[in-house]
Protein backbone atom coordinates (compact mmCIF):
# COMPACT_ATOMS: atom_id res chain seq x y z
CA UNK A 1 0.00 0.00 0.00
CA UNK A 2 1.38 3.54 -0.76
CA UNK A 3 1.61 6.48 1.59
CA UNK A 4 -0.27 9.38 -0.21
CA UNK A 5 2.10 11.84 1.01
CA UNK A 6 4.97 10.24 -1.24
CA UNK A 7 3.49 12.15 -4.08
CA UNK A 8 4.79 15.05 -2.76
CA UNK A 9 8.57 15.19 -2.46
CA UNK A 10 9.99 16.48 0.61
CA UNK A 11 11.43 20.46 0.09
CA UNK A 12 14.72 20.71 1.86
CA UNK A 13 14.06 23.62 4.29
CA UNK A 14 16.07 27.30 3.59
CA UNK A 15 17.35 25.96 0.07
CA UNK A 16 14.86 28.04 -1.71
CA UNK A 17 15.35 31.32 0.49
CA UNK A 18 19.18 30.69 0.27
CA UNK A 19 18.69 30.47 -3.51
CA UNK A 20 16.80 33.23 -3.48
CA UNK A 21 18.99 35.29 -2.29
CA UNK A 22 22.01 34.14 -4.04
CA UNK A 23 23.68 32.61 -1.40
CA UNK A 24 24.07 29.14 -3.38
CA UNK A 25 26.88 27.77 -1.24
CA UNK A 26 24.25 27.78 1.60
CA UNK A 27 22.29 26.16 -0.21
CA UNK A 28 24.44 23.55 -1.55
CA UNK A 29 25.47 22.89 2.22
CA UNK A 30 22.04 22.02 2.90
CA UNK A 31 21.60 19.99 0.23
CA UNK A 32 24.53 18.04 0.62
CA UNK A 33 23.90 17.53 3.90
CA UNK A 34 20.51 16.19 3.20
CA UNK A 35 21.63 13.83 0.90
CA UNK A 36 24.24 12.53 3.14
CA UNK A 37 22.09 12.23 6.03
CA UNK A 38 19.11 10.20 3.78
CA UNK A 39 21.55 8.14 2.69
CA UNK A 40 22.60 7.14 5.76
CA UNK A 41 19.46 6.80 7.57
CA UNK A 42 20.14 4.37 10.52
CA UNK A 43 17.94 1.38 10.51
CA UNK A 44 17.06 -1.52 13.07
CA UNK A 45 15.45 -4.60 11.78
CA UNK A 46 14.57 -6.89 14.58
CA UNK A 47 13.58 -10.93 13.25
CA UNK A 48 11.99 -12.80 15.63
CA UNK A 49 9.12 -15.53 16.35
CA UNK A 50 9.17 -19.04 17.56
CA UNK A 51 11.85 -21.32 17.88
CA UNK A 52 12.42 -23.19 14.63
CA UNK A 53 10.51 -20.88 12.40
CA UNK A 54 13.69 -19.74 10.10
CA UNK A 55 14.71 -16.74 11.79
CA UNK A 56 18.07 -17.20 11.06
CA UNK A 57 17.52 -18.36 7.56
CA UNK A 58 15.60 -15.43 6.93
CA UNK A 59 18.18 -12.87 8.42
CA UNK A 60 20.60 -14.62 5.92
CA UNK A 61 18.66 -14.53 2.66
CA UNK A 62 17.94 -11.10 3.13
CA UNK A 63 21.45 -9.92 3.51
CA UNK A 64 22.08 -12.32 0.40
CA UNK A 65 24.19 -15.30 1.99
CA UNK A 66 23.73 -18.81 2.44
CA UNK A 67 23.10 -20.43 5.67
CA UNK A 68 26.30 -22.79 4.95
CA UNK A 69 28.30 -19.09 4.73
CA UNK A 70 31.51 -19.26 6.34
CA UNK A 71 31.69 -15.77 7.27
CA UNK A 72 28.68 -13.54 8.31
CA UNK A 73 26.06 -15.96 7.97
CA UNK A 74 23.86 -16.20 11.40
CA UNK A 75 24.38 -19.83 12.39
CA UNK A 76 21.49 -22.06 11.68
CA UNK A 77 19.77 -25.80 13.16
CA UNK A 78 17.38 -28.46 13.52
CA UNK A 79 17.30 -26.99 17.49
CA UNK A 80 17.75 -23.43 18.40
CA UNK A 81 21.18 -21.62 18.04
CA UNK A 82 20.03 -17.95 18.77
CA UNK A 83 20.61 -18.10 22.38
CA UNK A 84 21.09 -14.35 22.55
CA UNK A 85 20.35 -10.87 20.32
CA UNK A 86 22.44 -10.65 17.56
CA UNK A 87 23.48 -8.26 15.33
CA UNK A 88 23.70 -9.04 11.18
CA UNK A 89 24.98 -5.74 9.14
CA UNK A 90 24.30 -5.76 5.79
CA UNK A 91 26.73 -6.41 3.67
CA UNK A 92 26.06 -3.27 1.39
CA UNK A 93 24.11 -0.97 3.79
CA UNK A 94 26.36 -0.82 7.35
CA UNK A 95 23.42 1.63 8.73
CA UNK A 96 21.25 -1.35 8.62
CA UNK A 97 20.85 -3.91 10.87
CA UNK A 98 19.10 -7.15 11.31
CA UNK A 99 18.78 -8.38 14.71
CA UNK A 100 18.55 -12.20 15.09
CA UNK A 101 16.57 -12.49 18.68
CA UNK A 102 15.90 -16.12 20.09
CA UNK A 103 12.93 -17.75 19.71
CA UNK A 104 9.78 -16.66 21.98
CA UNK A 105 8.32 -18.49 24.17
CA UNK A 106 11.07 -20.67 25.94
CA UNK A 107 11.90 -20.82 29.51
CA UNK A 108 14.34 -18.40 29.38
CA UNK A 109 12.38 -15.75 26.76
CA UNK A 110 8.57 -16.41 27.58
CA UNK A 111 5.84 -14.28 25.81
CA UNK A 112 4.93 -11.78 28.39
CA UNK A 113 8.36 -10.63 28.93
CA UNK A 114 10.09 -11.62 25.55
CA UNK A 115 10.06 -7.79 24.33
CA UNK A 116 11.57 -6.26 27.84
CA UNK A 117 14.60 -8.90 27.48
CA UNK A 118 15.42 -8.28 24.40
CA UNK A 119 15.60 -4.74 24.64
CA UNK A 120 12.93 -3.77 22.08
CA UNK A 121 13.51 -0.06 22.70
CA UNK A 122 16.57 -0.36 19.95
CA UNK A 123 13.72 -1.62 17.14
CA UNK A 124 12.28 0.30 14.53
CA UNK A 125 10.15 -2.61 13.63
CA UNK A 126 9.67 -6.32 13.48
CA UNK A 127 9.51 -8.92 11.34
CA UNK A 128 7.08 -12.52 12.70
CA UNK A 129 8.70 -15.26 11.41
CA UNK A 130 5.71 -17.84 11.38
CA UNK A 131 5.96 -21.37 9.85
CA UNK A 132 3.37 -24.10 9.07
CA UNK A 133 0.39 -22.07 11.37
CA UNK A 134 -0.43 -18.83 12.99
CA UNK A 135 -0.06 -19.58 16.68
CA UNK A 136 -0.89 -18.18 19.94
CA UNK A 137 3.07 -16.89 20.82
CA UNK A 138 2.37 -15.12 17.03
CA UNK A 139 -0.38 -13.22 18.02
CA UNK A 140 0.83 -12.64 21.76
CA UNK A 141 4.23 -10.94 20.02
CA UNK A 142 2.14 -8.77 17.37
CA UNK A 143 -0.11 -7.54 20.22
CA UNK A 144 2.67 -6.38 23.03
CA UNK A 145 4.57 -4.94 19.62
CA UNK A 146 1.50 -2.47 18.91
CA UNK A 147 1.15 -1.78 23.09
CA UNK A 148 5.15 -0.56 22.94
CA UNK A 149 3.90 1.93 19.70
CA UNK A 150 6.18 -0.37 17.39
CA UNK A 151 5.78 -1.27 13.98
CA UNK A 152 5.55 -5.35 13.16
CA UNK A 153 5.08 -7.12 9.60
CA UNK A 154 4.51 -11.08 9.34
CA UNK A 155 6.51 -13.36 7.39
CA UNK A 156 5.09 -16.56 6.36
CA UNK A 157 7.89 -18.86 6.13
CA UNK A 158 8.44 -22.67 4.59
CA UNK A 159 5.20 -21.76 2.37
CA UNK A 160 7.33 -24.27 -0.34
CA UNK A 161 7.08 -27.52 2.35
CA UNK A 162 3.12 -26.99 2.35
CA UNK A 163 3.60 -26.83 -0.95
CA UNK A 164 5.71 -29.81 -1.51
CA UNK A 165 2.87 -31.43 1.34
CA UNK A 166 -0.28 -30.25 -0.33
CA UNK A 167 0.74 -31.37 -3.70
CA UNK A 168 -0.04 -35.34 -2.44
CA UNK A 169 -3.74 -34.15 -2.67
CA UNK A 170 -5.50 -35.02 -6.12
CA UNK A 171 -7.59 -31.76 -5.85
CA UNK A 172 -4.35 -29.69 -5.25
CA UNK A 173 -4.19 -26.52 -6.46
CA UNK A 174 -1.16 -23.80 -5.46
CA UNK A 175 -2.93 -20.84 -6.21
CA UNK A 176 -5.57 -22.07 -3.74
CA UNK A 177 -3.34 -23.10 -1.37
CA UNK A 178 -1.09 -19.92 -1.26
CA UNK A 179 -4.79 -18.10 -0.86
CA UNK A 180 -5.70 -19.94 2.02
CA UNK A 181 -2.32 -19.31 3.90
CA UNK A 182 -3.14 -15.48 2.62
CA UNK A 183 -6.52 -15.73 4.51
CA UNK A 184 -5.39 -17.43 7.79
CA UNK A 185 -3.25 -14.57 8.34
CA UNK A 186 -5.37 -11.77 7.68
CA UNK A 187 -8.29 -13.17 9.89
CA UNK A 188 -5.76 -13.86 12.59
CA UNK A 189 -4.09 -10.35 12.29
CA UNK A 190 -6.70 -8.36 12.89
CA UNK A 191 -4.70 -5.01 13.31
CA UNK A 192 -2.90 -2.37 12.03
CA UNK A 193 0.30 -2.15 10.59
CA UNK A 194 1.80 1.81 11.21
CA UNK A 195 4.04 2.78 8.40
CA UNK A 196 7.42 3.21 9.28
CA UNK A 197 8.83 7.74 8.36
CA UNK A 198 9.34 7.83 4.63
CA UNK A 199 13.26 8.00 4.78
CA UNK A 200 13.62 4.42 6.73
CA UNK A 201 10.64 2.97 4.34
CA UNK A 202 13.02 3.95 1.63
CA UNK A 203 16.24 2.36 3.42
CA UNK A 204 14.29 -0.59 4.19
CA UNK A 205 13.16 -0.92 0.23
CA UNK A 206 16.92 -0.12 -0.79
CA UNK A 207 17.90 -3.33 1.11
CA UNK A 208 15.22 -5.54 0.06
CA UNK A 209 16.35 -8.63 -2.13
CA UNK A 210 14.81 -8.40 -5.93
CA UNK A 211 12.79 -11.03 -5.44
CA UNK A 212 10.03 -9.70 -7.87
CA UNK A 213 9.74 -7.12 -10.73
CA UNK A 214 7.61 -5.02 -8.66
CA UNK A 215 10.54 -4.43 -5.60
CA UNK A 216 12.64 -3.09 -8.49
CA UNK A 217 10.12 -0.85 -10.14
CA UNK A 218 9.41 0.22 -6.22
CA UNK A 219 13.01 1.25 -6.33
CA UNK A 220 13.59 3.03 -9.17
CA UNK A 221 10.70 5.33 -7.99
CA UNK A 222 12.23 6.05 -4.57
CA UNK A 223 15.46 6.92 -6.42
CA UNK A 224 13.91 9.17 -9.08
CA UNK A 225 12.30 11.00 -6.48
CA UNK A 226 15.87 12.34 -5.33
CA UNK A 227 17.06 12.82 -8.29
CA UNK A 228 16.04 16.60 -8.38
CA UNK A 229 18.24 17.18 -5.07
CA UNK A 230 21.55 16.30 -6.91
CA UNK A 231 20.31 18.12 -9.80
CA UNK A 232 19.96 21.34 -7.78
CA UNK A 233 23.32 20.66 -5.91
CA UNK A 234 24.85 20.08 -9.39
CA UNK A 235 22.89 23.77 -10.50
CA UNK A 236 24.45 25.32 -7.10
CA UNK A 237 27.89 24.80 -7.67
CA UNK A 238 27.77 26.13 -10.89
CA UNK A 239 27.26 29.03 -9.96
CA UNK A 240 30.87 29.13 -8.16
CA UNK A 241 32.68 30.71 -11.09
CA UNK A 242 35.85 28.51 -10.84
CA UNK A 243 37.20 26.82 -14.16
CA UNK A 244 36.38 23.14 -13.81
CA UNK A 245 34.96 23.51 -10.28
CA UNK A 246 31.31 22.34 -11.40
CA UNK A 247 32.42 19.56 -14.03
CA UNK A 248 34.47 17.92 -10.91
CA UNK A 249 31.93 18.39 -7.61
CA UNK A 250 29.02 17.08 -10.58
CA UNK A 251 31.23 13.82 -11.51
CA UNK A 252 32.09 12.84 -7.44
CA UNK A 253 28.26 13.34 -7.55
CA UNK A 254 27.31 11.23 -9.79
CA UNK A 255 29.79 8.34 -8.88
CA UNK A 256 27.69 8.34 -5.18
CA UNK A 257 24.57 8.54 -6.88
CA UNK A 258 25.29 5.88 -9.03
CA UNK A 259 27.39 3.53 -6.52
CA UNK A 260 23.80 3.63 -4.45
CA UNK A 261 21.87 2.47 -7.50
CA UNK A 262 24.50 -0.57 -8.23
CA UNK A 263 24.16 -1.25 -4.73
CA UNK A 264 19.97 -0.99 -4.39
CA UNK A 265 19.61 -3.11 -7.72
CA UNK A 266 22.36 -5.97 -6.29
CA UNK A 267 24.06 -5.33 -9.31
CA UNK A 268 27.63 -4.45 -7.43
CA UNK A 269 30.37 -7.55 -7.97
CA UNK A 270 30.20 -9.02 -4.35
CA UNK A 271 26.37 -8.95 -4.38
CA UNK A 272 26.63 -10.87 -8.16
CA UNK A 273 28.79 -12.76 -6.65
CA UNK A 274 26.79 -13.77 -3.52
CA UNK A 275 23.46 -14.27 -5.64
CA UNK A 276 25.33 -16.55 -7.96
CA UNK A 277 26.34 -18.95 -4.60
CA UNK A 278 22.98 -18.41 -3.22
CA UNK A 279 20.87 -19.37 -6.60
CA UNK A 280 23.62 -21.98 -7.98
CA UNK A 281 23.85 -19.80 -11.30
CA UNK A 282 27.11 -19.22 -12.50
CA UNK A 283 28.62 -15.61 -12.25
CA UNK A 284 29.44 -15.48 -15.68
CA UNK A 285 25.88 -16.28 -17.11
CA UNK A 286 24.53 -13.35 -14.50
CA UNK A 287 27.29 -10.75 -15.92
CA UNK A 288 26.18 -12.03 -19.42
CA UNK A 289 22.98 -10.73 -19.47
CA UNK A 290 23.73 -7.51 -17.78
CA UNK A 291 24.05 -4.51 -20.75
CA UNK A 292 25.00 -1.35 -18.38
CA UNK A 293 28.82 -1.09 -17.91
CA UNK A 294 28.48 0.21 -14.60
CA UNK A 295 26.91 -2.87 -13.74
CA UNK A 296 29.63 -5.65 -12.04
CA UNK A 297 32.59 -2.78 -12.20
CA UNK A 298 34.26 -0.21 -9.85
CA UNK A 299 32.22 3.15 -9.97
CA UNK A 300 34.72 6.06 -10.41
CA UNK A 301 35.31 9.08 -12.46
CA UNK A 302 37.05 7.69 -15.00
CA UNK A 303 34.39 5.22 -15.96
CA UNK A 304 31.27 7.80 -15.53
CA UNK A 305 33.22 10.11 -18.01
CA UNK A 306 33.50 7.25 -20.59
CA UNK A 307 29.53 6.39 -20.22
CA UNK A 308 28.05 9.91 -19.98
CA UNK A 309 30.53 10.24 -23.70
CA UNK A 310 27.95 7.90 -25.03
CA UNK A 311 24.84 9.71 -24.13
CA UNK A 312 23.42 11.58 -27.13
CA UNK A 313 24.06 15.76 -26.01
CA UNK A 314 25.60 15.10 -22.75
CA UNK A 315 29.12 16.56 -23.59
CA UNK A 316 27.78 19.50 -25.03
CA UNK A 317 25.74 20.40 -22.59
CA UNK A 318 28.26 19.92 -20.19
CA UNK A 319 30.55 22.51 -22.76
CA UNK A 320 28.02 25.02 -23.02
CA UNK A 321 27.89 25.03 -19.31
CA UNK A 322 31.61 26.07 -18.91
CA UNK A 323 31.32 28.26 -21.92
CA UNK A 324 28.06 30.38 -20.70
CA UNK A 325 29.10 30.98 -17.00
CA UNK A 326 31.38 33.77 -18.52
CA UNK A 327 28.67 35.62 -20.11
CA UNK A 328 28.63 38.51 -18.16
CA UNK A 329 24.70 39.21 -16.04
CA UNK A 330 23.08 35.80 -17.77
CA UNK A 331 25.60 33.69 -18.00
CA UNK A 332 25.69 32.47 -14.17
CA UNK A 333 21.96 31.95 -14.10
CA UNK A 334 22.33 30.06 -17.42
CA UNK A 335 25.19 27.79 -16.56
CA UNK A 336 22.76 27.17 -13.46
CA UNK A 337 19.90 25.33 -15.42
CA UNK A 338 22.34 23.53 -18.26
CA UNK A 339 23.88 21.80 -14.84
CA UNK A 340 20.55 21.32 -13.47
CA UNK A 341 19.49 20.04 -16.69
CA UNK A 342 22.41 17.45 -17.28
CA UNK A 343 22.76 15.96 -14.19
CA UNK A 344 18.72 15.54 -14.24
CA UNK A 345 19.21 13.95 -17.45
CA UNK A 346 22.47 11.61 -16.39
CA UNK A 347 21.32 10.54 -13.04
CA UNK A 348 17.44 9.19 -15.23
CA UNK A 349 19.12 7.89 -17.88
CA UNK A 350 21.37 5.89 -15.98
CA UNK A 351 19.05 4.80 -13.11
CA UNK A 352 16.93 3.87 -15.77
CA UNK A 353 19.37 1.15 -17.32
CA UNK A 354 20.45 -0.06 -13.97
CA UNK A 355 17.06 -0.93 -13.21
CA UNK A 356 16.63 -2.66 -16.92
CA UNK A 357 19.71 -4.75 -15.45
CA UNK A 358 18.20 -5.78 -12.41
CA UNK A 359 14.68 -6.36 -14.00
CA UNK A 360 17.30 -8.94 -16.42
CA UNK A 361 19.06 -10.78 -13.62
CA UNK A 362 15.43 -11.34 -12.02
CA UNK A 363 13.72 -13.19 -14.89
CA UNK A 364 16.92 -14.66 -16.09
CA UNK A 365 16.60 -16.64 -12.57
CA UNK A 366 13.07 -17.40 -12.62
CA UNK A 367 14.25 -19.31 -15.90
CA UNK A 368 17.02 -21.69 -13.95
CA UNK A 369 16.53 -24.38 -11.69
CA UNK A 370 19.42 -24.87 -9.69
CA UNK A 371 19.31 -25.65 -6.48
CA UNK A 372 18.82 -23.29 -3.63
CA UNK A 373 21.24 -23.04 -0.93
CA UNK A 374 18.53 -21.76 1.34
């Protein structure tokens, strides 16, 4: 479900008064600052449910390892081997954190004081693990969650044993099946789920595995609607009249703009790389089907300069911007919007192939069968 208010983007407060008034290294302060502090947005995950539900599986498949992982991987069992809270960065996204709690309900962590032991004051939501049936503990957990003002989703997990158990019926149907699972929950959870402040729902999304076309397209949305904050930074510093000055503050820029879309769409060489142990498909066949160069490579200058030479007007743009910030009375205002215009037009351009990448690796898997490591 989308929040209505994401249809209008956030305005950065005193940019437009500092722009205004022609102070634009105020307002590229602010602006920089903004875009440093969004993209670090701190962010604690907390997984927990009953014992044997796939916590720890979970924590690992969304981080992108296997459970078999030598290093990073939360440790995993037939019993229960999260005797304590612990803490899983992700591998691409340090300011997030999954935290692997032990399972509810046991002598040591029963339900009515599971949430004061494990210290839920550190959450900004949790994920219910819940296997096979929605039980008591389940509803117990969601319902002290929502006391403590925290937010909760539910996980379903091991839908593909009922799956593989349900298919022994002669009236099977998996489209049935997967509805009735859909229903059990929803008459069970009978409450509401608060939406978690735009800039963590965004962090949250950034982390998410591509599991379906729809996470990706969620993605590329959330990163458009930034877009126009780099462009104005980009318009700002032109403005500076220094020889060079706006061609080299646009291209660091870019190369964190674009690093964070590599990143978002798992398209960087250690999350290719980890996908291709996790899903059994070779590394080669995934950078095979991948088209963007900044795809599997090192984002730096060097390589953005080379790409952005192949998009039709960029370099002149980017020379009429140098050329017109001479021109005495219009030429600063002018050399303003061609930098505003270019970076607009570089950051969607290449977002937009980055996300035709990721929306490639996705159905190229749904195509293989390997086997799954988790």
């Amino acid at each position: 479900m989308e929040d209505p208010n994401d249809s209008h983007p956030e305005e950065i407060p005193g940019v437009r008064e500092n722009l205004e008034n022609n102070d634009t290294a105020a307002a590229a302060a602010r602006i920089q600052q903004y875009l440093e502090r969004e993209n670090n947005v701190p962010l604690n995950i907390a997984i927990t449910g009953e014992t044997g539900s796939g916590k720890s599986t979970f924590v690992n498949a969304f981080r992108g390892l296997c459970d078999d992982d030598e290093e990073g991987a939360a440790p995993t069992g037939v019993t229960e081997t999260t005797m304590e809270v612990t803490a899983y960065p992700h591998p691409n996204y340090p300011n997030v954190t999954l935290w692997d709690l032990p399972g509810i309900g046991t002598a040591k962590f029963p339900a009515k004081k599971y949430l004061k032991l494990v210290g839920f004051e550190k959450f900004d939501f949790f994920i219910i693990i819940s296997d096979t049936r929605f039980r008591e503990n389940d509803v117990k957990l969601a319902q002290e969650i929502q006391k403590m003002k925290k937010k909760f989703y539910f996980v379903r997990s091991k839908i593909d044993e009922n799956l593989h158990a349900e298919r022994r019926k002669r009236d099977f149907i998996e489209e049935e099946t997967l509805t009735k699972i859909r229903e059990d929950y929803l008459y069970n959870v009978n409450m509401c789920f608060v939406y978690l402040p735009k800039n963590k729902r965004d962090t949250l999304l950034f982390v998410m595995p591509n599991i379906n076309p729809e996470i990706i397209i969620k993605k590329k949305k959330a990163f458009q609607s930034k877009i126009k904050y780099y462009a104005t930074l980009s318009a700002a510093v032109a403005a500076v009249p220094l020889p060079g000055l706006s061609v080299a503050v646009d291209l660091a820029l870019l190369v964190g703009a674009v690093t964070h879309y590599v990143h978002a769409f798992g398209l960087d060489i250690p999350s290719l790389k980890r996908l291709s142990n996790r899903t059994g498909v070779p590394y080669t066949d995934l950078c095979a089907i991948i088209i963007s160069p900044l795809a599997a490579a090192e984002i730096t200058k060097d390589l953005l300069l080379r790409v952005m030479a192949q998009l039709a007007g960029t370099v002149a743009l980017i020379a009429a911007e140098e050329a017109t910030r001479w021109i005495p009375i219009i030429g600063i205002p002018v050399a303003m919007r061609l930098s505003f215009t270019t970076t607009y037009k570089v950051l969607n351009l290449l977002l937009e192939k980055l996300a035709d990448d990721a929306q490639r690796v996705t159905a190229h898997l749904r195509t293989q069968t390997p086997v799954q490591c988790v």
